[in-house]
N, C-alpha and C. Protein backbone atom coordinates (compact mmCIF):
# COMPACT_ATOMS: atom_id res chain seq x y z
N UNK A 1 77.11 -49.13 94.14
CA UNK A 1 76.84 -49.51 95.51
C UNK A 1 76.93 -48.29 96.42
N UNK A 2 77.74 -47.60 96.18
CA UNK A 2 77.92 -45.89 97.06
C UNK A 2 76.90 -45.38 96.91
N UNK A 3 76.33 -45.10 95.87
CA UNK A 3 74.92 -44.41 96.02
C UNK A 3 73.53 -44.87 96.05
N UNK A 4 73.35 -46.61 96.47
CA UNK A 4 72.43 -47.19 96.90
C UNK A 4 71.94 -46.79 98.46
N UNK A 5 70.72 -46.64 98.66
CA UNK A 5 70.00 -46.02 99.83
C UNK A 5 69.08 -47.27 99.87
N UNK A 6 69.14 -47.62 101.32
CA UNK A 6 68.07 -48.56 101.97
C UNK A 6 66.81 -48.56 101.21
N UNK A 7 66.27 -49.38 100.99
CA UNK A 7 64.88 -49.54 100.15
C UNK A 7 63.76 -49.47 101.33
N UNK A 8 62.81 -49.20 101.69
CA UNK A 8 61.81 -48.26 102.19
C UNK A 8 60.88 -49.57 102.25
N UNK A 9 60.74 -50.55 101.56
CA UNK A 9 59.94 -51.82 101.77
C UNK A 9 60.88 -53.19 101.12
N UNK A 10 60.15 -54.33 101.55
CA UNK A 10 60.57 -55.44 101.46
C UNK A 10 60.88 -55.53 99.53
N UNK A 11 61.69 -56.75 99.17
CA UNK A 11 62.07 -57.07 97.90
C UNK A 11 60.33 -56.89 97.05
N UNK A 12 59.77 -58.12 97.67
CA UNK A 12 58.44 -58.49 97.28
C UNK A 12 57.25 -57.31 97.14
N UNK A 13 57.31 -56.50 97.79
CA UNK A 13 56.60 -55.31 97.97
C UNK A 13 56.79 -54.33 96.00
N UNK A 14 58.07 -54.19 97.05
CA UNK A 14 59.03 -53.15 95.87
C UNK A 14 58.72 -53.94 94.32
N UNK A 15 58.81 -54.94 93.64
CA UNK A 15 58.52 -56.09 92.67
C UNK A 15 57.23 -55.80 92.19
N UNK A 16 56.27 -55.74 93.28
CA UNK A 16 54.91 -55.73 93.09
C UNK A 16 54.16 -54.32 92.52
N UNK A 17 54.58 -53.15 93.41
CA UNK A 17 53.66 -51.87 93.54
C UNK A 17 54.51 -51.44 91.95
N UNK A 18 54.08 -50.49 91.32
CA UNK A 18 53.65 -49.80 90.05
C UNK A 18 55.08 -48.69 89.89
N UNK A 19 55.82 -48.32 88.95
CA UNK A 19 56.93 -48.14 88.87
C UNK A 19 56.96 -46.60 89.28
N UNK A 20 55.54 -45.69 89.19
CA UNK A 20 55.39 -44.24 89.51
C UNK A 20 56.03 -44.02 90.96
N UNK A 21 56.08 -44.91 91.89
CA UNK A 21 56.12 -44.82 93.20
C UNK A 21 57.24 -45.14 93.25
N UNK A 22 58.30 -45.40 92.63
CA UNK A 22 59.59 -45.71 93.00
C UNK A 22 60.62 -44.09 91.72
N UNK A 23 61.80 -43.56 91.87
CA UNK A 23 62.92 -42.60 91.57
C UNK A 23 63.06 -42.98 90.56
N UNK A 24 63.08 -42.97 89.32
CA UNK A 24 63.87 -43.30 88.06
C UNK A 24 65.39 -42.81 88.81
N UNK A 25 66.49 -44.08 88.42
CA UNK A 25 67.91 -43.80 88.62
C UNK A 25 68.01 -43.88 89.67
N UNK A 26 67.29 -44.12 91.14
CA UNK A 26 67.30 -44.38 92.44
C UNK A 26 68.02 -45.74 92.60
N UNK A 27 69.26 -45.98 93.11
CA UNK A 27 69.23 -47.28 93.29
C UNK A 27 69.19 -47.73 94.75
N UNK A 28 68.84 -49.00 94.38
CA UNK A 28 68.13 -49.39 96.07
C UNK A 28 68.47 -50.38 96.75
N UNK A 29 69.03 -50.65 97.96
CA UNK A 29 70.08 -51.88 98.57
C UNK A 29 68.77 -52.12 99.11
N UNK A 30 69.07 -53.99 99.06
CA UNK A 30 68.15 -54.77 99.98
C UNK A 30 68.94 -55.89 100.57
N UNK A 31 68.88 -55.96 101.98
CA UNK A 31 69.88 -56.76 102.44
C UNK A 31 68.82 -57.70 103.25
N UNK A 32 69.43 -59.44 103.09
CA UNK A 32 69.09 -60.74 103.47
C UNK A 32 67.16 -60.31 103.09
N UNK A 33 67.40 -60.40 101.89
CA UNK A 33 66.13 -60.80 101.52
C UNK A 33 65.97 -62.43 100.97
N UNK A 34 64.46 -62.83 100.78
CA UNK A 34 64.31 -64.44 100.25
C UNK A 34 64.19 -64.23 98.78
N UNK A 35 64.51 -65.30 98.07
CA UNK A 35 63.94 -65.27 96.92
C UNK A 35 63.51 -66.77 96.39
N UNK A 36 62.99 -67.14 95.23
CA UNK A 36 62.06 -68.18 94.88
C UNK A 36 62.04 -68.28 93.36
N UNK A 37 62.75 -69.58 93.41
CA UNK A 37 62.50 -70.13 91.91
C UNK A 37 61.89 -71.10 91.59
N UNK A 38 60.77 -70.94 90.96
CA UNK A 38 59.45 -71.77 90.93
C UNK A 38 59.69 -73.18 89.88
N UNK A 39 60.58 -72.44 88.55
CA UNK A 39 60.61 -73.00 87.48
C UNK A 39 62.00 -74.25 87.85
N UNK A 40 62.88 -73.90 88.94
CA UNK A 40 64.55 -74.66 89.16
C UNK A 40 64.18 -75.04 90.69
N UNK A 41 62.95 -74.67 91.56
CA UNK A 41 62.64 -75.62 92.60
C UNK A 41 63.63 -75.28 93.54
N UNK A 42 64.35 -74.21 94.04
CA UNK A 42 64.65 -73.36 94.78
C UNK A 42 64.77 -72.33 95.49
N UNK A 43 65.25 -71.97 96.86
CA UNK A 43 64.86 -71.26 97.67
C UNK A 43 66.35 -70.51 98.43
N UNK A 44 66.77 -69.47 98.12
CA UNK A 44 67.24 -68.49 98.58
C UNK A 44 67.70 -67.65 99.75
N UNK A 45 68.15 -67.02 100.18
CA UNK A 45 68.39 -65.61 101.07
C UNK A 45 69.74 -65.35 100.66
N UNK A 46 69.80 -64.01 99.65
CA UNK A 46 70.99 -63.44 99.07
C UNK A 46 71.21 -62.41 100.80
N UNK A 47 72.53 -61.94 100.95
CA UNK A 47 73.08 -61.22 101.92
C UNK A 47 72.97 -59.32 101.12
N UNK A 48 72.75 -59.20 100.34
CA UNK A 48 72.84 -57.70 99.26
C UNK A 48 72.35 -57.83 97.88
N UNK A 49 71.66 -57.04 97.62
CA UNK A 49 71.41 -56.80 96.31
C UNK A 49 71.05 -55.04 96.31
N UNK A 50 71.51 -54.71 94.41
CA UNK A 50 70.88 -53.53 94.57
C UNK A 50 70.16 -53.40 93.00
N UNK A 51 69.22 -52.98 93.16
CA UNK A 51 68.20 -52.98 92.16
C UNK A 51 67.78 -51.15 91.90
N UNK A 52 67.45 -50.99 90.28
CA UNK A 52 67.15 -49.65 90.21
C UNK A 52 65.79 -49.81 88.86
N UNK A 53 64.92 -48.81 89.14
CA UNK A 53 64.01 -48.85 88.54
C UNK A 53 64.05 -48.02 87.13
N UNK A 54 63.79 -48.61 85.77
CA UNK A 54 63.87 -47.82 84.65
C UNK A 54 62.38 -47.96 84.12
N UNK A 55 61.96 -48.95 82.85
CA UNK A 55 61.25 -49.31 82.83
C UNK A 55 60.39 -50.87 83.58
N UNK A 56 61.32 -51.35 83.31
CA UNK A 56 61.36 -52.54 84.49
C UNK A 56 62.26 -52.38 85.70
N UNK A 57 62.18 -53.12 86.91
CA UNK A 57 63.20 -53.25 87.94
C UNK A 57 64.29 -53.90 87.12
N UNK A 58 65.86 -53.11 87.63
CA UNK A 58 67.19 -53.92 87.30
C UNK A 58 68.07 -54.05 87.99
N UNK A 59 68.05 -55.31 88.01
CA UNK A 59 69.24 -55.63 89.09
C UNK A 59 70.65 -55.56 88.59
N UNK A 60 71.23 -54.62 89.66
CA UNK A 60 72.48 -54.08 89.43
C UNK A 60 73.64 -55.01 90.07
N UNK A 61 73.86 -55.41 91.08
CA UNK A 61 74.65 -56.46 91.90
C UNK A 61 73.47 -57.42 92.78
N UNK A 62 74.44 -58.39 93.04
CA UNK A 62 74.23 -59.35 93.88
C UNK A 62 75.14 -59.38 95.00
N UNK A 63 75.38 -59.22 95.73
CA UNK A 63 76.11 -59.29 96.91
C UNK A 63 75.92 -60.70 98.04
N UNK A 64 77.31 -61.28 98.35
CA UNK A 64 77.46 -62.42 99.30
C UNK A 64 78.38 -61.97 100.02
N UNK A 65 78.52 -62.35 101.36
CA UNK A 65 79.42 -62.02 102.48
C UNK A 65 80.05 -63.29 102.78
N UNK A 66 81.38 -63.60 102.62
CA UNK A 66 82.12 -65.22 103.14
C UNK A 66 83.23 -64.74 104.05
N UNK A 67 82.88 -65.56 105.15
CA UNK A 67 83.69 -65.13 106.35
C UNK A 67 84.69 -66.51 106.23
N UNK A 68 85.58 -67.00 105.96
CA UNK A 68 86.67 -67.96 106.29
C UNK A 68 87.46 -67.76 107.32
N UNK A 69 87.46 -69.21 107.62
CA UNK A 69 88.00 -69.67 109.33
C UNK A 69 89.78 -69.39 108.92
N UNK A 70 91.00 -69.44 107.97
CA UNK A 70 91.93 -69.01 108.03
C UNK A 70 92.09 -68.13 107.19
N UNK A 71 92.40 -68.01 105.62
CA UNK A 71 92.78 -67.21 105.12
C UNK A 71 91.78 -66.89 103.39
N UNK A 72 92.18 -65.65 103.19
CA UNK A 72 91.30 -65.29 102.14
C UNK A 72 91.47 -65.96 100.53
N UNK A 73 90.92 -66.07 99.79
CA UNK A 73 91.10 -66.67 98.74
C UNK A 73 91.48 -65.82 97.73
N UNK A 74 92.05 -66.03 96.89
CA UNK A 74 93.08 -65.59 95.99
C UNK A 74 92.03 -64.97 94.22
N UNK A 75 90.79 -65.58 94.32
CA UNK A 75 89.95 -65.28 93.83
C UNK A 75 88.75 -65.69 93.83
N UNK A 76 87.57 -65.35 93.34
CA UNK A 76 86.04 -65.64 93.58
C UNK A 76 86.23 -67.76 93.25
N UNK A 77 85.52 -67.77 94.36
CA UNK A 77 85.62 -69.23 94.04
C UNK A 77 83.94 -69.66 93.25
N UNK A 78 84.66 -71.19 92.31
CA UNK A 78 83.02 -71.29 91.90
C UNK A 78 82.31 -71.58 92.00
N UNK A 79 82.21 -71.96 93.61
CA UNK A 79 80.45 -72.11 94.46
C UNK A 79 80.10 -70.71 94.76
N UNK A 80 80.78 -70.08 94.99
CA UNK A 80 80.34 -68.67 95.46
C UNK A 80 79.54 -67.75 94.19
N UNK A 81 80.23 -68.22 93.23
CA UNK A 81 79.37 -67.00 91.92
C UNK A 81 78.21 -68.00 91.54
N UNK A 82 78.52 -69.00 91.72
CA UNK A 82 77.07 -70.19 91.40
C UNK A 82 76.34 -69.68 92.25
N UNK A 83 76.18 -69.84 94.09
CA UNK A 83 75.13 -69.09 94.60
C UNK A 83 74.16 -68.07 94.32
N UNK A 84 75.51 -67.05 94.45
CA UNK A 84 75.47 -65.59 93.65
C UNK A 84 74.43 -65.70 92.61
N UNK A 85 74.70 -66.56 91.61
CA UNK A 85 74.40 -66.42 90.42
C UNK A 85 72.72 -67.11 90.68
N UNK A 86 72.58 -68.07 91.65
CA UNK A 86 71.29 -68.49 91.56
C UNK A 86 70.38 -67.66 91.96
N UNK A 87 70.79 -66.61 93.06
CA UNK A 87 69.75 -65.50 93.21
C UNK A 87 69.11 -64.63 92.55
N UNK A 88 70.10 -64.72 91.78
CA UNK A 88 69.72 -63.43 89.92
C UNK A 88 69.17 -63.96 88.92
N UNK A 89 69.24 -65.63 89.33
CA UNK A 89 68.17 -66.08 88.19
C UNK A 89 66.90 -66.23 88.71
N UNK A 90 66.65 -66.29 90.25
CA UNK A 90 65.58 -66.35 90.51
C UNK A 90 64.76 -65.03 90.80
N UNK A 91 65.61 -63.97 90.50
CA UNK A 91 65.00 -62.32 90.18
C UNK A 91 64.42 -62.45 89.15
N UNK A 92 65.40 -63.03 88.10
CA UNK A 92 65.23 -62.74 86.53
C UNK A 92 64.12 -63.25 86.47
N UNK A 93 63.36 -64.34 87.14
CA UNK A 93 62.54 -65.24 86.91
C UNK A 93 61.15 -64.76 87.04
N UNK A 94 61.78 -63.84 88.26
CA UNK A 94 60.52 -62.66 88.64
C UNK A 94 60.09 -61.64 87.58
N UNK A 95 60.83 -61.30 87.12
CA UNK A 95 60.67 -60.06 86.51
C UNK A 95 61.73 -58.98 86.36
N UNK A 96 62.70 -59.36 86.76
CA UNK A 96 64.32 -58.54 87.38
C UNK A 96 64.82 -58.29 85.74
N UNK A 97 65.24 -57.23 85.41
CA UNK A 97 66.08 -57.22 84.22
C UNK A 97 67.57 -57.95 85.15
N UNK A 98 68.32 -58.16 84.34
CA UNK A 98 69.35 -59.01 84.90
C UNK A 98 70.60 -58.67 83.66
N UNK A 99 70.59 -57.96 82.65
CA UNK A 99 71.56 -58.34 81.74
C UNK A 99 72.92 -57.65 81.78
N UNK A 100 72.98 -56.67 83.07
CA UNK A 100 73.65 -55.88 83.12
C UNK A 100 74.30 -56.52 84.85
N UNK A 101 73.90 -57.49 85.09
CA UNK A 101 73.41 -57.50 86.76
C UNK A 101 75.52 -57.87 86.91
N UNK A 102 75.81 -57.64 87.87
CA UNK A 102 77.16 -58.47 88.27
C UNK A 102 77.33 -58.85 89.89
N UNK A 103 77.72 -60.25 90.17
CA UNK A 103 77.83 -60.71 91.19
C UNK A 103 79.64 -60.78 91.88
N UNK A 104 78.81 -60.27 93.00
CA UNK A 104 79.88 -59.38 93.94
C UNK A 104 80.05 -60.23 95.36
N UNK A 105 81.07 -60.83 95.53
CA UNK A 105 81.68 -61.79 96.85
C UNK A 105 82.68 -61.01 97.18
N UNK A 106 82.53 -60.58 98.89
CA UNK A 106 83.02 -60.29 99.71
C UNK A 106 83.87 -61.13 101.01
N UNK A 107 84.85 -61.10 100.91
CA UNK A 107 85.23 -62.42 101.77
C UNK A 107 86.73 -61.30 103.02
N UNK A 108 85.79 -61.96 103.70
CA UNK A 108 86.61 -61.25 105.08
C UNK A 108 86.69 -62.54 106.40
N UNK A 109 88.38 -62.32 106.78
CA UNK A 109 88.13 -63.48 107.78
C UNK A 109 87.40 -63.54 108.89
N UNK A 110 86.92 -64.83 109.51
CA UNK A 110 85.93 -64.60 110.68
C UNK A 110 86.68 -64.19 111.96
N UNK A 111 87.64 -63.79 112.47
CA UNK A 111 88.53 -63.12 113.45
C UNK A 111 88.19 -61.57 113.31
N UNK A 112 88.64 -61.27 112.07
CA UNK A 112 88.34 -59.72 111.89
C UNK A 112 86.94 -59.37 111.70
N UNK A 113 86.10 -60.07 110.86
CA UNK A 113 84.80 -59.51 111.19
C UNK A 113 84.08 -59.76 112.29
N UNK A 114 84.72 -60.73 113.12
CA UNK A 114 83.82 -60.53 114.55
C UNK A 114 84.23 -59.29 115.43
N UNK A 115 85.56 -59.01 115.10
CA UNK A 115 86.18 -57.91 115.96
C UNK A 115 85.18 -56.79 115.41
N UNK A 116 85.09 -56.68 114.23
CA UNK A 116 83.93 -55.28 113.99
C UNK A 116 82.97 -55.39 114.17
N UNK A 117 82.08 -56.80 114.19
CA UNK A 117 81.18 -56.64 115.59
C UNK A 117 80.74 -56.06 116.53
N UNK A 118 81.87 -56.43 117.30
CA UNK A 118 82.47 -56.33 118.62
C UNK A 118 82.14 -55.28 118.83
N UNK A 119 83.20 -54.52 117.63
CA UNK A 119 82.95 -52.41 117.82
C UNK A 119 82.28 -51.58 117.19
N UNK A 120 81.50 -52.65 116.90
CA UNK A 120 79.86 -52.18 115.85
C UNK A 120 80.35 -51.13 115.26
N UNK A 121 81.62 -51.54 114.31
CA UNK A 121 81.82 -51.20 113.20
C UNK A 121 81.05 -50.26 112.08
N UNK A 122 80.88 -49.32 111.69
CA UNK A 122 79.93 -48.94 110.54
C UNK A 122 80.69 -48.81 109.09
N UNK A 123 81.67 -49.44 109.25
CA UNK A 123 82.71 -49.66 108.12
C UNK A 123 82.16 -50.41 106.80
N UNK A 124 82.20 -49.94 105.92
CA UNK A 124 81.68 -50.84 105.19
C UNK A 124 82.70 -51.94 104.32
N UNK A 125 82.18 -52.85 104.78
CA UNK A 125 83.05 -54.92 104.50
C UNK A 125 83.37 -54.33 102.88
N UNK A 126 82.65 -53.74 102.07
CA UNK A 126 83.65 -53.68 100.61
C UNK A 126 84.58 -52.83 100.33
N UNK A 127 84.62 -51.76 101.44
CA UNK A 127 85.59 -50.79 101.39
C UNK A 127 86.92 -50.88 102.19
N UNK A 128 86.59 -51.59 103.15
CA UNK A 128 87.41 -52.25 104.31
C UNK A 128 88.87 -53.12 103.60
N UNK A 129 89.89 -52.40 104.06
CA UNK A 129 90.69 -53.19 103.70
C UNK A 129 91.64 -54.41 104.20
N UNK A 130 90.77 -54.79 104.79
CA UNK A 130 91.13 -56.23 105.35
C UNK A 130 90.30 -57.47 105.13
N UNK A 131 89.31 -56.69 103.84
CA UNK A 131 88.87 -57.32 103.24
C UNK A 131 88.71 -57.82 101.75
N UNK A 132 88.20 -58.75 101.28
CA UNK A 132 88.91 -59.24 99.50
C UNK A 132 87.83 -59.20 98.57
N UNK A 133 86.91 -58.33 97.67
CA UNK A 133 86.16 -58.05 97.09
C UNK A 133 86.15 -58.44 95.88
N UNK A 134 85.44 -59.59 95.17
CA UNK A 134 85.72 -59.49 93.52
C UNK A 134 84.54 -60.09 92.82
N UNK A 135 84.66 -59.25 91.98
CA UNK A 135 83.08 -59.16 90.51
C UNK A 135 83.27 -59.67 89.50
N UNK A 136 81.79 -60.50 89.61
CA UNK A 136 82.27 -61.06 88.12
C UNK A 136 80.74 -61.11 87.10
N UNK A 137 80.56 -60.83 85.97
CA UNK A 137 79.26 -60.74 85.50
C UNK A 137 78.51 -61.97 85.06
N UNK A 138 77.24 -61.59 85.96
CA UNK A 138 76.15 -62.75 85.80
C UNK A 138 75.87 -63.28 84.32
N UNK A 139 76.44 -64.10 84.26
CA UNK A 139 75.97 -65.21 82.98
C UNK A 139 74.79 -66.63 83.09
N UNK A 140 73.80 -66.29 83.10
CA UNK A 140 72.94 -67.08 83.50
C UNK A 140 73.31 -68.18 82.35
N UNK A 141 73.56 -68.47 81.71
CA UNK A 141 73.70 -69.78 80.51
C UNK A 141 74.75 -70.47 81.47
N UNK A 142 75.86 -70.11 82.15
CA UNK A 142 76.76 -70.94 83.12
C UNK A 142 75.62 -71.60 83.98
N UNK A 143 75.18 -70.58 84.95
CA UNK A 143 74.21 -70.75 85.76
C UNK A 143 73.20 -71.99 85.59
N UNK A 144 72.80 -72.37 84.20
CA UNK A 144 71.85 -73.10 84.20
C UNK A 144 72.49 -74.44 83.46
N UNK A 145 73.63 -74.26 83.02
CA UNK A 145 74.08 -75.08 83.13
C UNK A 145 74.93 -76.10 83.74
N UNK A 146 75.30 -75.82 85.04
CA UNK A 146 76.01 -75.87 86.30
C UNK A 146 74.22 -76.75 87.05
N UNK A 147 73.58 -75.90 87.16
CA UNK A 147 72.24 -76.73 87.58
C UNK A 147 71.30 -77.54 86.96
N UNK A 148 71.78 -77.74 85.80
CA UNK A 148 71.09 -78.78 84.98
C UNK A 148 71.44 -80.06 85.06
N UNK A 149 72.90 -80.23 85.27
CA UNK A 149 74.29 -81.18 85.58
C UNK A 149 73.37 -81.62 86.97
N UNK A 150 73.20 -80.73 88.38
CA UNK A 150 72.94 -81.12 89.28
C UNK A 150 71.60 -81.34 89.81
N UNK A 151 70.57 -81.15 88.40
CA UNK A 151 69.51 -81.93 88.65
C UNK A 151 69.69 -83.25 88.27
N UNK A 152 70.35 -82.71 87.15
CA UNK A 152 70.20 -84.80 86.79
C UNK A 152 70.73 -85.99 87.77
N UNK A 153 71.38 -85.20 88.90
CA UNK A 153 71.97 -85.97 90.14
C UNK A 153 70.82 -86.11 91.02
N UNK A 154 70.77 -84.71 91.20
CA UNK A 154 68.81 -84.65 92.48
C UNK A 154 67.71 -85.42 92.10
N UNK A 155 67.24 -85.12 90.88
CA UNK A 155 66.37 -85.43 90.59
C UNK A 155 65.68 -86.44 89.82
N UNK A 156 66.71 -87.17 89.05
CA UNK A 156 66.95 -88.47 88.16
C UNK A 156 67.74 -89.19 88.55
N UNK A 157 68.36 -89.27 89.09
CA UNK A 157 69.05 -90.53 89.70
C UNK A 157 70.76 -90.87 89.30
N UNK A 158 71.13 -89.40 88.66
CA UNK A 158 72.38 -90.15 87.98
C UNK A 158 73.20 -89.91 89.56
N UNK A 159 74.32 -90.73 88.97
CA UNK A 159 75.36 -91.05 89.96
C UNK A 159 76.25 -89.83 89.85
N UNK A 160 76.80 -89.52 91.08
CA UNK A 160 77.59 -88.61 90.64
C UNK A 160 78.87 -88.52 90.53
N UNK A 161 79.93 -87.81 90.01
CA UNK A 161 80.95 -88.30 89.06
C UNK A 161 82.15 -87.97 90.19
N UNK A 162 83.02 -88.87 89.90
CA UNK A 162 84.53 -88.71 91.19
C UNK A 162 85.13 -87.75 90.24
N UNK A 163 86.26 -86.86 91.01
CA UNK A 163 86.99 -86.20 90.36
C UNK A 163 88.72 -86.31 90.79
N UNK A 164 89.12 -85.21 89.95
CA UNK A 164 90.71 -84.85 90.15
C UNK A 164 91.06 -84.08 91.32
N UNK A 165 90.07 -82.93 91.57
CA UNK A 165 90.36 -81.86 92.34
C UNK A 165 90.07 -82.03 93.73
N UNK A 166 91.06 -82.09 94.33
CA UNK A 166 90.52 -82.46 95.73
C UNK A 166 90.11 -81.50 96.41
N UNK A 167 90.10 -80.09 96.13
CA UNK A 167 88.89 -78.73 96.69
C UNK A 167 88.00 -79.30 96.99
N UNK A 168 87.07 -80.10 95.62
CA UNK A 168 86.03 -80.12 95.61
C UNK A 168 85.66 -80.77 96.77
N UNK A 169 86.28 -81.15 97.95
CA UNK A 169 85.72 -81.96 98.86
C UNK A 169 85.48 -81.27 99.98
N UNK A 170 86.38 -80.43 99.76
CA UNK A 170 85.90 -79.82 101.28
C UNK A 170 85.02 -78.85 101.16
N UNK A 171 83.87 -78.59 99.81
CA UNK A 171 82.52 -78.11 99.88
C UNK A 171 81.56 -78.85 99.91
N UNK A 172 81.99 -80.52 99.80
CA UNK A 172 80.86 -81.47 99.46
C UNK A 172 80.08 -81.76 101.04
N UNK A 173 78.96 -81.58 100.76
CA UNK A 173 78.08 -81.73 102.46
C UNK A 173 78.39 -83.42 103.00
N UNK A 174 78.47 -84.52 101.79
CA UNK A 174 79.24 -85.33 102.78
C UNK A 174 80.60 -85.74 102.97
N UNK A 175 81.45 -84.94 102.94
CA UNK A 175 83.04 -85.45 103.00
C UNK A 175 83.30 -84.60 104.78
N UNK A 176 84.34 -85.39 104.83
CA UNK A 176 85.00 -84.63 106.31
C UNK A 176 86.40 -83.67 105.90
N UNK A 177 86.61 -83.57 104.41
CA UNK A 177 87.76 -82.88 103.95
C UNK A 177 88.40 -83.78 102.98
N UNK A 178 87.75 -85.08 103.07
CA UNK A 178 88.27 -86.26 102.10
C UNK A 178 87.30 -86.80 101.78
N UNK A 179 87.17 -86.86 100.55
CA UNK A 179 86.29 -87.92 99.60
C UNK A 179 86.60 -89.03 99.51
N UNK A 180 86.01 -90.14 99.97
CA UNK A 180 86.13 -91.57 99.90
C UNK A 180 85.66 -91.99 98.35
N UNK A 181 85.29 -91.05 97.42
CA UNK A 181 84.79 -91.16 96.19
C UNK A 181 85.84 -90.53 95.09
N UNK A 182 86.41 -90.08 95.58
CA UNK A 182 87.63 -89.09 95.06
C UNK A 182 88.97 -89.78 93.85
N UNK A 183 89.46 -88.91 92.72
CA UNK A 183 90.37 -89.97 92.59
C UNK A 183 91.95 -89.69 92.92
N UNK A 184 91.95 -89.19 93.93
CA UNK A 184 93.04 -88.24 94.28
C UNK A 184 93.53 -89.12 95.17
């Protein structure tokens, strides 16, 4: 990530044009780009990625930024590397080598990163130490199996299953912090 330099055109561009025109060993940050998975029927905007050109494009990280309203988490949580992880399959899908790729969550509270805002900061959020950084390597077989589970909810009709963990509620889009479905 230290020696990634702004990429010079969009994701889609860069993907497209012919590998002569891009640095062998150049690696290249692209920040809040879209991405598109044709084959899993999803749609994207990763916060970082950095990609380097060999024979194919390879994606080197994935990068997410999580700002929490009190305190930092103790480790990568597993909606966050699922996200993470869906962006790199929808590279891979492109054409992205991916086998080396690792997904990288950044989590800084929203008090302090608004203050660097504020002082238009040029600090960088992974070096920053008031902030909580942790990697973990893209395993797309999790990945697709984590979304295979949640098609068969989307897209077939299964019901979906109550649990033990009462986390799980306060990521669910309909709970207020409590699951009325819950078995807690």
């Amino acid at each position: 990530m230290r020696r990634a330099v702004s990429a010079p055109v969009c994701l889609s561009e860069f993907l497209t044009k012919k590998q002569k025109q891009w640095k062998n060993h150049t690696y290249y940050y692209f920040a809040e780009e879209t991405v598109r998975s044709l084959g899993h029927r999803f749609i994207g905007r990763f916060d970082g990625a950095v990609i380097h050109w060999e024979d194919v494009p390879i994606l080197d990280l994935i990068i997410e930024h999580k700002f929490p309203s009190q305190h930092l988490p103790r480790h990568m949580r597993p909606e966050d590397v699922f996200q993470a992880g869906l962006y790199a399959l929808a590279l891979m899908e492109s054409g992205v080598s991916c086998s080396s790729t690792k997904l990288v969550t950044i989590y800084c509270s929203q008090d302090k990163a608004e203050k660097c805002l504020e002082r238009k900061s040029t600090r960088d959020c992974w070096r920053c130490n008031e902030s909580r950084s942790y990697v973990k390597k893209f395993r797309p077989n999790d990945v697709l199996r984590i979304l295979k589970r949640l098609d068969e909810v989307w897209y077939e009709g299964r019901k979906s299953r109550t649990t033990h963990d009462e986390s799980n509620c306060w990521v669910c889009p309909y709970s207020n912090g409590r699951c009325n479905y819950a078995l807690v």
